[in-house]
Protein backbone atom coordinates (compact mmCIF):
# COMPACT_ATOMS: atom_id res chain seq x y z
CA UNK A 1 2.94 -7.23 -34.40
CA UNK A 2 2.73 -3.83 -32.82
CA UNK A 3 -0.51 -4.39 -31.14
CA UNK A 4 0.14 -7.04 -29.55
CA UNK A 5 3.65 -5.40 -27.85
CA UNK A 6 1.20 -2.27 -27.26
CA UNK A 7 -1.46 -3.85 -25.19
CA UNK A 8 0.90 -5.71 -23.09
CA UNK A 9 2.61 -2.34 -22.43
CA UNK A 10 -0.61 -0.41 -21.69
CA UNK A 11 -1.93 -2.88 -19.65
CA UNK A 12 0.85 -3.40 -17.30
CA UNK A 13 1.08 0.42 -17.27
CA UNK A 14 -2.54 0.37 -15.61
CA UNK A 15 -2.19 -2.73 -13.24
CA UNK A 16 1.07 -0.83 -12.02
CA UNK A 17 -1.05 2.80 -11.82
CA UNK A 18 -3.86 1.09 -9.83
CA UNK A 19 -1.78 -0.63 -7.54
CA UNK A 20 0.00 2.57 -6.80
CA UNK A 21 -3.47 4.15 -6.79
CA UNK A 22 -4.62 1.72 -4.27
CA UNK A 23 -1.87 1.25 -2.00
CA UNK A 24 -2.46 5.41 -1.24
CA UNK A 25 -6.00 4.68 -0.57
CA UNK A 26 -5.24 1.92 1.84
CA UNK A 27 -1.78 4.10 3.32
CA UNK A 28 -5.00 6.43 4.09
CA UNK A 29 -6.83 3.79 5.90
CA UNK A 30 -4.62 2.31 7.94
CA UNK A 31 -3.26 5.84 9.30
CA UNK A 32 -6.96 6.83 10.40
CA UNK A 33 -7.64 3.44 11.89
CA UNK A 34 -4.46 3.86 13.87
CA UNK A 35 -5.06 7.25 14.76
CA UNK A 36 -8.86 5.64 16.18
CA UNK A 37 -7.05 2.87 18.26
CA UNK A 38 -4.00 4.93 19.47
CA UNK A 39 -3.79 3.33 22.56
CA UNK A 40 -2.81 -0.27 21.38
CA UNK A 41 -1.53 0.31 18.40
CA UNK A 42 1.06 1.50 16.49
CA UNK A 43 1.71 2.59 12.62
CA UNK A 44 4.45 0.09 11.08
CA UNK A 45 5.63 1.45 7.47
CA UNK A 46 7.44 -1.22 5.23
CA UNK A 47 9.34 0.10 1.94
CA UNK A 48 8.54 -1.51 -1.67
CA UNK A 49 9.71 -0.60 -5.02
CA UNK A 50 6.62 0.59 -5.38
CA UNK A 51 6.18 3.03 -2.20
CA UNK A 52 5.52 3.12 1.09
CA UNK A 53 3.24 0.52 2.79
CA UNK A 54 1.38 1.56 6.28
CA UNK A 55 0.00 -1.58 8.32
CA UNK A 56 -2.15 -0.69 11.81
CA UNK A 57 -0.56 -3.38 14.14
CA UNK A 58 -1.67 -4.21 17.63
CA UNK A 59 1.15 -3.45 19.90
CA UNK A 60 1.24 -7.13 21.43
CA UNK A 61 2.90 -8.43 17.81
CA UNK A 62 5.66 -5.83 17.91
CA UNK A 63 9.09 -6.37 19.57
CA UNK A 64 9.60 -4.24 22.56
C-alpha cells in the first residue's frame, strides 16, 4: 500500500517543482520582451500561491 501513497506523493512533488521551474523561465521572458517593447508596454505582476506571475501587456488593455 505504500507505493501506491509514494508515487502519488513524488509525482505531485515534480508537477509542483516544474511548474515553479517554469513559471521562472517564463517570469524571465516576459521581463525581456517588455524591456524590447518599452514604449507600449508595461510589466503587470499577478500573485499565486505559487509565486509571482509577470505578463508583457500592451498599454491599450490597461486602465489609465
Amino acid at each position: 500500500m505504500t507505493k501506491p501513497i509514494t508515487a502519488v506523493l513524488l509525482g505531485a512533488g515534480l508537477g509542483f517543482l516544474l511548474v515553479i521551474v517554469g513559471q521562472k523561465a517564463m517570469n524571465a521572458h516576459e521581463t525581456a520582451t517588455c524591456k524590447r517593447m518599452a514604449d507600449y508596454h508595461r510589466l503587470v505582476t499577478y500573485k499565486s500561491f505559487l509565486g509571482d506571475a509577470k505578463y508583457c501587456i500592451h498599454i491599450s488593455y490597461l486602465a489609465q
